[in-house]
C-alpha atoms as a PDB file:
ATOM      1  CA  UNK A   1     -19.319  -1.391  10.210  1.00  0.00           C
ATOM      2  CA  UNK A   2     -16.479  -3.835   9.377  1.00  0.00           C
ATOM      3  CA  UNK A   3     -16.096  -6.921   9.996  1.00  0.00           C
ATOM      4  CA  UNK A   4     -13.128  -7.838   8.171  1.00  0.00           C
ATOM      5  CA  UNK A   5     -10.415  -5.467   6.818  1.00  0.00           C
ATOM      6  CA  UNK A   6     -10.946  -4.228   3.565  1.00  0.00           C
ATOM      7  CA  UNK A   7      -8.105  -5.462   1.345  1.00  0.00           C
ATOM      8  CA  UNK A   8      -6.828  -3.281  -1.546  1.00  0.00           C
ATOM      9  CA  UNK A   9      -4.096  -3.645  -3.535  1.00  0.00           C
ATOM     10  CA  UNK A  10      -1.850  -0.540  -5.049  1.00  0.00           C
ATOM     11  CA  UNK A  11      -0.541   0.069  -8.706  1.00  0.00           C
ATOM     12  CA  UNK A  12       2.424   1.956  -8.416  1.00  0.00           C
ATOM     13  CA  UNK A  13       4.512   2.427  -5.465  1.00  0.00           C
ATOM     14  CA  UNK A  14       6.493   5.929  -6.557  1.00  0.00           C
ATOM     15  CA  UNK A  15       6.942   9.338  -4.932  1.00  0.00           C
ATOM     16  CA  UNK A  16       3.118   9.930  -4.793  1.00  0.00           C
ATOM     17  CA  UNK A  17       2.281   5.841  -3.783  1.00  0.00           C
ATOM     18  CA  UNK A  18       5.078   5.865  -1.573  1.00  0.00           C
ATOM     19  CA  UNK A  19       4.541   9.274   0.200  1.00  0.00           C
ATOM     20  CA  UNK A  20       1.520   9.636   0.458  1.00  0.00           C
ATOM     21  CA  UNK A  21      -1.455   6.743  -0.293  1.00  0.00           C
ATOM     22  CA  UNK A  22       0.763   4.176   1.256  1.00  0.00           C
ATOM     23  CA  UNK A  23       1.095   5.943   5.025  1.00  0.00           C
ATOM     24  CA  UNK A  24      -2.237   6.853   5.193  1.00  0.00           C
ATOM     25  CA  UNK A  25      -3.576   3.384   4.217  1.00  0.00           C
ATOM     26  CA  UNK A  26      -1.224   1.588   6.219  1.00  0.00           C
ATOM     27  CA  UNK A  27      -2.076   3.910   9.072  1.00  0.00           C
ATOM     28  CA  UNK A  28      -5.742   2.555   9.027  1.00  0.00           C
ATOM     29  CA  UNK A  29      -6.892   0.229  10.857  1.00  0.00           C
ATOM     30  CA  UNK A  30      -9.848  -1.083   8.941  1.00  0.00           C
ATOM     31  CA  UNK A  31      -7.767  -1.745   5.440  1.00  0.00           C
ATOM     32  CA  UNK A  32      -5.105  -4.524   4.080  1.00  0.00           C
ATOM     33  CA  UNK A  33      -2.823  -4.287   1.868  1.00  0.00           C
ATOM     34  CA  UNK A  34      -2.204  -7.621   0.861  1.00  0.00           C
ATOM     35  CA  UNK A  35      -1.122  -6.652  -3.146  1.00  0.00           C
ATOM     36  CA  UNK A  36       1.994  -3.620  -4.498  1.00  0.00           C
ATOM     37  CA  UNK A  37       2.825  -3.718  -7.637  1.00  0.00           C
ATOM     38  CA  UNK A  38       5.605  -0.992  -9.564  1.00  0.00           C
ATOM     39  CA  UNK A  39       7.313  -1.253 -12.830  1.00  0.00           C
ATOM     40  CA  UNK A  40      10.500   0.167 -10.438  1.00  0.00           C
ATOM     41  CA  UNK A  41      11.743  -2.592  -8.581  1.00  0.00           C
ATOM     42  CA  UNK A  42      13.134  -0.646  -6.129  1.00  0.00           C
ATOM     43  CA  UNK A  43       9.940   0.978  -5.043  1.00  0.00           C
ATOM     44  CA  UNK A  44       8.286  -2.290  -5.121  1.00  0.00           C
ATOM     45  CA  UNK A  45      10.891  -3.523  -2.656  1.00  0.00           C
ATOM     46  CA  UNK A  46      10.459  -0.399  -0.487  1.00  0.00           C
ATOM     47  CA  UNK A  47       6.713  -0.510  -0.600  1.00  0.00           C
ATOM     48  CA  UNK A  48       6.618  -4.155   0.376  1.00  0.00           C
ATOM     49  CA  UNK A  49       8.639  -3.578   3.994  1.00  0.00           C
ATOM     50  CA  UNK A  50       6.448  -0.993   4.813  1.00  0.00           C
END
């Protein structure tokens, strides 16, 4: 079990990032996602209001 949330951080925030890893991390409740990063600063941007 744990104690803490796991924190992660994501490389890339495209169409793949974006439509699919980011929901389903987001969604769970044991993870953070304290760290995005994207060469595209317009998915960066998107990623980081999620």
């Amino acid at each position: 079990m744990i104690t803490r949330p796991l924190r992660i951080g994501v490389v890339g925030c495209g169409n793949i990032g974006a439509g699919s890893h980011l929901p389903t991390w987001l969604a769970h409740p044991e993870l953070a996602l304290p760290a995005r990063s994207s060469i595209h600063r317009g998915a960066l941007y998107s990623a980081a209001t999620r």
